[in-house]
Protein backbone atom coordinates (compact mmCIF):
# COMPACT_ATOMS: atom_id res chain seq x y z
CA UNK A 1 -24.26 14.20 3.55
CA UNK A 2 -24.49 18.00 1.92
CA UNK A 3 -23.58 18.16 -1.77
CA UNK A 4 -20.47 19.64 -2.86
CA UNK A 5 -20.12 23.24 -2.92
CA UNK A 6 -17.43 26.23 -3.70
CA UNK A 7 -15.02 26.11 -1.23
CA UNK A 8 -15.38 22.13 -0.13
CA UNK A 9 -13.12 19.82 0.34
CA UNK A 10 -12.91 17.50 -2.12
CA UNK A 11 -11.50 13.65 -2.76
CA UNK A 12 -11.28 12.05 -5.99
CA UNK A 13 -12.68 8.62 -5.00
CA UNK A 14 -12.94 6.87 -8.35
CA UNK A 15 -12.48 6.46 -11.86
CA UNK A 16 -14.03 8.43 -14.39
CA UNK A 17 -17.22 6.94 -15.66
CA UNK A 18 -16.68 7.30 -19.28
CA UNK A 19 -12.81 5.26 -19.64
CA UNK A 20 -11.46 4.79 -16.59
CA UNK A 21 -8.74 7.32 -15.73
CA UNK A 22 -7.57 6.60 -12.83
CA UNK A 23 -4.81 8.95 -11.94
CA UNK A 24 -6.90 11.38 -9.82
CA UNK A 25 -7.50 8.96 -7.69
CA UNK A 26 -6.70 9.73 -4.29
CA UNK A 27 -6.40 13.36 -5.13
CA UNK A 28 -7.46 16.22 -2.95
CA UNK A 29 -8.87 19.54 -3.72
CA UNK A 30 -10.94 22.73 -2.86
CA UNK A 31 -13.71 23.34 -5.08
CA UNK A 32 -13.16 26.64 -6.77
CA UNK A 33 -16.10 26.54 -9.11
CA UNK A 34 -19.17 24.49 -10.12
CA UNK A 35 -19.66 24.14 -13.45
CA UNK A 36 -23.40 25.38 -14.77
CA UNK A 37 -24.79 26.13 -18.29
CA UNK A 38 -23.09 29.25 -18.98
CA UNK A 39 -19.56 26.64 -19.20
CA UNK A 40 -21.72 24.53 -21.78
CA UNK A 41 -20.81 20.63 -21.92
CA UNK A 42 -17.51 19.33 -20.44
CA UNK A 43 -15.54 17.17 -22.33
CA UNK A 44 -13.35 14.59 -20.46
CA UNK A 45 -9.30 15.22 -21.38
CA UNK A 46 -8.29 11.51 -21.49
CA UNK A 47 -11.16 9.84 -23.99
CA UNK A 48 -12.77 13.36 -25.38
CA UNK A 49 -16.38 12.41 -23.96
CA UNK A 50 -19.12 15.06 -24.08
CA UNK A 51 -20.56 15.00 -21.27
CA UNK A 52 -23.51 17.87 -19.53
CA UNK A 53 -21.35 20.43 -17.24
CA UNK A 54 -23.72 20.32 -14.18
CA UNK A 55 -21.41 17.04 -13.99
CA UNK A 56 -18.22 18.54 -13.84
CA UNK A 57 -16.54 20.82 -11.22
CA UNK A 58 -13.53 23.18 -11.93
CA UNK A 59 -11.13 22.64 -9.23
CA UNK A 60 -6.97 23.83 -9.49
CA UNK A 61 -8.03 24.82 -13.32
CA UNK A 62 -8.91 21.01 -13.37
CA UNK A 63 -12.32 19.45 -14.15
CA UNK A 64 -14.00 16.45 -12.81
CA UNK A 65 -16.75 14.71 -12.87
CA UNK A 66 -18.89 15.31 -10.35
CA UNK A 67 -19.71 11.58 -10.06
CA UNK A 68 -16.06 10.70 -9.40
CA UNK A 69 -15.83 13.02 -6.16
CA UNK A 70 -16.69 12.83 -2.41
CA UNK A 71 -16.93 15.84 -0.11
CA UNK A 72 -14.93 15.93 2.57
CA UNK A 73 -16.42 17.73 5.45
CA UNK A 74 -15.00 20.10 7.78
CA UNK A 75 -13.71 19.07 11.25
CA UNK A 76 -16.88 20.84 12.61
CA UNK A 77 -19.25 19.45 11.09
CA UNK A 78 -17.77 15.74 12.32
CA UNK A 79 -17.69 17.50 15.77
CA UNK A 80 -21.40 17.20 15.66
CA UNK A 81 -21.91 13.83 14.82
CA UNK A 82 -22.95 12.26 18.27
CA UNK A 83 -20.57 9.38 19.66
CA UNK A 84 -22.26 6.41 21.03
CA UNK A 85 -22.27 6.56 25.31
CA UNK A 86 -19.19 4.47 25.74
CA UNK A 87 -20.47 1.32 28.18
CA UNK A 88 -18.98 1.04 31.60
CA UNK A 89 -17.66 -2.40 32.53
């Protein structure tokens, strides 16, 4: 699976590492931004953990950690996966 880029589709698919939040769960998002150096660290708004920004991503003026998210890919892309022959009775 690629790794999440600007303009993804995005699921929050589990807690954040550092205490647990779970209320993005289930959430859905394009990415608008990945964080880099220039942000400096990310701090996590529920416990105040420091944490490096190349794990966060800015998404709806949001950030997550990147460790908490799945891409979702586009409808093309599953288009190419190749379905087994279905077996004739």
């Amino acid at each position: 699976m690629k790794p999440l880029s600007v303009g993804d589709l995005a699921l929050v698919y589990k807690p954040a590492p550092c205490c647990g939040y779970s209320g993005d769960v289930g959430r859905h998002f394009i990415v608008q931004a990945i964080a880099g150096d220039e942000y400096g660290d990310s701090t996590c708004d529920q416990c105040g953990e420091t944490y490096a920004s190349t794990d966060a991503l800015e998404v709806d003026d949001t950030w997550h950690d990147i460790r908490t998210l799945k891409r979702i890919p586009p409808l093309s892309e599953l288009d190419e996966i190749k379905e087994p022959e279905e077996v004739m009775a």
